[in-house]
C-alpha atoms as a PDB file:
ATOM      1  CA  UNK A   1      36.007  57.084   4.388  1.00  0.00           C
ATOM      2  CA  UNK A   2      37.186  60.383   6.044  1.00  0.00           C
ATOM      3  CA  UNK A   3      35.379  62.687   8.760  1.00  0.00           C
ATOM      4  CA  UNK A   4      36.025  66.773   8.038  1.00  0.00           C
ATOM      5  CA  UNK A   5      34.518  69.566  10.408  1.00  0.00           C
ATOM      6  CA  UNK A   6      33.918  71.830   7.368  1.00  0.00           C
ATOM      7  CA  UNK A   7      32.822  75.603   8.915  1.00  0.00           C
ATOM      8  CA  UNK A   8      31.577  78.135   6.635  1.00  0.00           C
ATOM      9  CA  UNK A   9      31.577  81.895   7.378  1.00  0.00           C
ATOM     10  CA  UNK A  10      29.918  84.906   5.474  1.00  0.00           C
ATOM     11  CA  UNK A  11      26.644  86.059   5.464  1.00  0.00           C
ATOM     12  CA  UNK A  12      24.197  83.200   5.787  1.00  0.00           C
ATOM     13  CA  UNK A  13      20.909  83.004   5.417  1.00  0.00           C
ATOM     14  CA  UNK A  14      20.416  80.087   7.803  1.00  0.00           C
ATOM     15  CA  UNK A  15      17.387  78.459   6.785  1.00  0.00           C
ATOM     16  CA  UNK A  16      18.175  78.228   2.969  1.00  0.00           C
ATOM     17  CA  UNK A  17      21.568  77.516   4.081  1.00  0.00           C
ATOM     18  CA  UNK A  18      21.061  74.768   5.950  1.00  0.00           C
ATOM     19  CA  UNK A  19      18.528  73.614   3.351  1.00  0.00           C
ATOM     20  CA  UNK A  20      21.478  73.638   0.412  1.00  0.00           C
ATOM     21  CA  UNK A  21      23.851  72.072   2.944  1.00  0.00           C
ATOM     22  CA  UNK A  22      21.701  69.194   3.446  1.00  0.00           C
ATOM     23  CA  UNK A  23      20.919  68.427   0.041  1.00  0.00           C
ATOM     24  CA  UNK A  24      23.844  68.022  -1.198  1.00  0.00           C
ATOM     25  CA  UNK A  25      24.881  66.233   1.455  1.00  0.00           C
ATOM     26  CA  UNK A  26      22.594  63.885   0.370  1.00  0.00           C
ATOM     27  CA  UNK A  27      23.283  64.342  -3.249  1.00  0.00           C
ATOM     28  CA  UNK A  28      27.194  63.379  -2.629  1.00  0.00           C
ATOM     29  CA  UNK A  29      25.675  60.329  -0.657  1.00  0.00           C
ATOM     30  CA  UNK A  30      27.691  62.161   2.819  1.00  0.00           C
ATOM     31  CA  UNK A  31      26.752  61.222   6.214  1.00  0.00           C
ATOM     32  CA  UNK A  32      26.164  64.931   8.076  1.00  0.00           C
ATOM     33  CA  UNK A  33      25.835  66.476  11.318  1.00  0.00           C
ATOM     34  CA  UNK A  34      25.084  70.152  11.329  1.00  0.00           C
ATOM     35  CA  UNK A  35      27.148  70.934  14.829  1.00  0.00           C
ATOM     36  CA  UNK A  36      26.614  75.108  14.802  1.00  0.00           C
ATOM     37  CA  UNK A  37      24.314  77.576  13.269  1.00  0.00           C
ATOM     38  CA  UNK A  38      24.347  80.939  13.000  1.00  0.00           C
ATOM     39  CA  UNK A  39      23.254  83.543  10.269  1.00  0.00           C
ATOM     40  CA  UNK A  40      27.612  84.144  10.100  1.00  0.00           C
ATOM     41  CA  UNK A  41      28.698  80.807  10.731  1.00  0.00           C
ATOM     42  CA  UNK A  42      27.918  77.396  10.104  1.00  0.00           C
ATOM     43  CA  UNK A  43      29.903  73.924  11.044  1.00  0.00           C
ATOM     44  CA  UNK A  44      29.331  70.763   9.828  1.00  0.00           C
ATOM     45  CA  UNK A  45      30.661  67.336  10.411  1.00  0.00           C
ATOM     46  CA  UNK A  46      30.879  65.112   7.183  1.00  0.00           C
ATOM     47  CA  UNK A  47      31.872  61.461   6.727  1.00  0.00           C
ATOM     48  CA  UNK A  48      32.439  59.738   2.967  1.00  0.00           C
ATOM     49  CA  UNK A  49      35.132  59.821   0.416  1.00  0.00           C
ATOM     50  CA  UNK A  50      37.596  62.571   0.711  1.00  0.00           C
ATOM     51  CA  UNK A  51      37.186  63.841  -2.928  1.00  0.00           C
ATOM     52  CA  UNK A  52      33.535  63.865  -2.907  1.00  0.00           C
ATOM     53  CA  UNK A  53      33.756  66.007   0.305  1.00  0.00           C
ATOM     54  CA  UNK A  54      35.861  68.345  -1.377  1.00  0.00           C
ATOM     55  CA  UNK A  55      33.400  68.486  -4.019  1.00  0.00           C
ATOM     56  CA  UNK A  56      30.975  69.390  -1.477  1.00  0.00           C
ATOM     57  CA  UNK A  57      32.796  72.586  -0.309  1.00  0.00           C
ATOM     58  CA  UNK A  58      32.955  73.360  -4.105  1.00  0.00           C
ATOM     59  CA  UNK A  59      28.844  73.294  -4.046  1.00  0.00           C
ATOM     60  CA  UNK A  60      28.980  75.602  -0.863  1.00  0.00           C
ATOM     61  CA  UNK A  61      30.647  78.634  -2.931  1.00  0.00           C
ATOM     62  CA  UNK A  62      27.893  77.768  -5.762  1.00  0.00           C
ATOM     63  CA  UNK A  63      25.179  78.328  -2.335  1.00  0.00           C
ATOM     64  CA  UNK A  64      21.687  79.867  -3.018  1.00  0.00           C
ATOM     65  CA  UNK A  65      21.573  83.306  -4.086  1.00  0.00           C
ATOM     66  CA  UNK A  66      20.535  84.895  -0.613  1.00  0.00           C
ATOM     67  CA  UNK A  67      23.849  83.404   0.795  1.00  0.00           C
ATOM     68  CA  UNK A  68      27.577  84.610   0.290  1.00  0.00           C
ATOM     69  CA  UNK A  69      30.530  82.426   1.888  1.00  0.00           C
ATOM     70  CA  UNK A  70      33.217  84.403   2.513  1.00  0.00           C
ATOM     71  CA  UNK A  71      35.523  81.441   3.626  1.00  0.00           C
ATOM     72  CA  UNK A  72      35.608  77.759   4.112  1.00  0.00           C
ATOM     73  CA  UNK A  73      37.447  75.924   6.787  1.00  0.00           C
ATOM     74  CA  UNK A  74      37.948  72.096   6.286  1.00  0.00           C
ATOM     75  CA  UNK A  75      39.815  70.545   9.295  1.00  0.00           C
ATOM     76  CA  UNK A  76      40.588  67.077   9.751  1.00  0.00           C
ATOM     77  CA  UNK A  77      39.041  64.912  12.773  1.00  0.00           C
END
């Protein structure tokens, strides 16, 4: 198990975006902390398996159709 502040940037719709992020949070069976939200940026702490974490910032480029990430940012903790 790994921790990774992942921060997405672009234009987000926030609610829908927060919505996706928590699903598949749950989905990938992550532990998640949203940490900042804003309709540019959003930063979340995650905690599983490294791989299905990546996998996760895979779903974020796939994000509803009212959201476009322009870049993803995952830092180690």
């Amino acid at each position: 198990m790994v921790t990774r502040r992942v921060s997405l940037e672009g234009a987000l719709s926030t609610e829908s975006c927060l919505a996706m992020i928590s699903h598949f949070a749950r989905r990938l069976s992550l532990t998640s902390t949203i940490t900042s939200a804003s309709p540019r940026s959003i930063s979340i702490m995650l905690t599983g398996d490294e791989r299905v974490i990546d996998m996760f910032e895979i779903a974020c480029w796939l994000g509803p159709d009212d959201v476009t990430v322009d870049t993803i940012t995952v830092e180690i903790v």
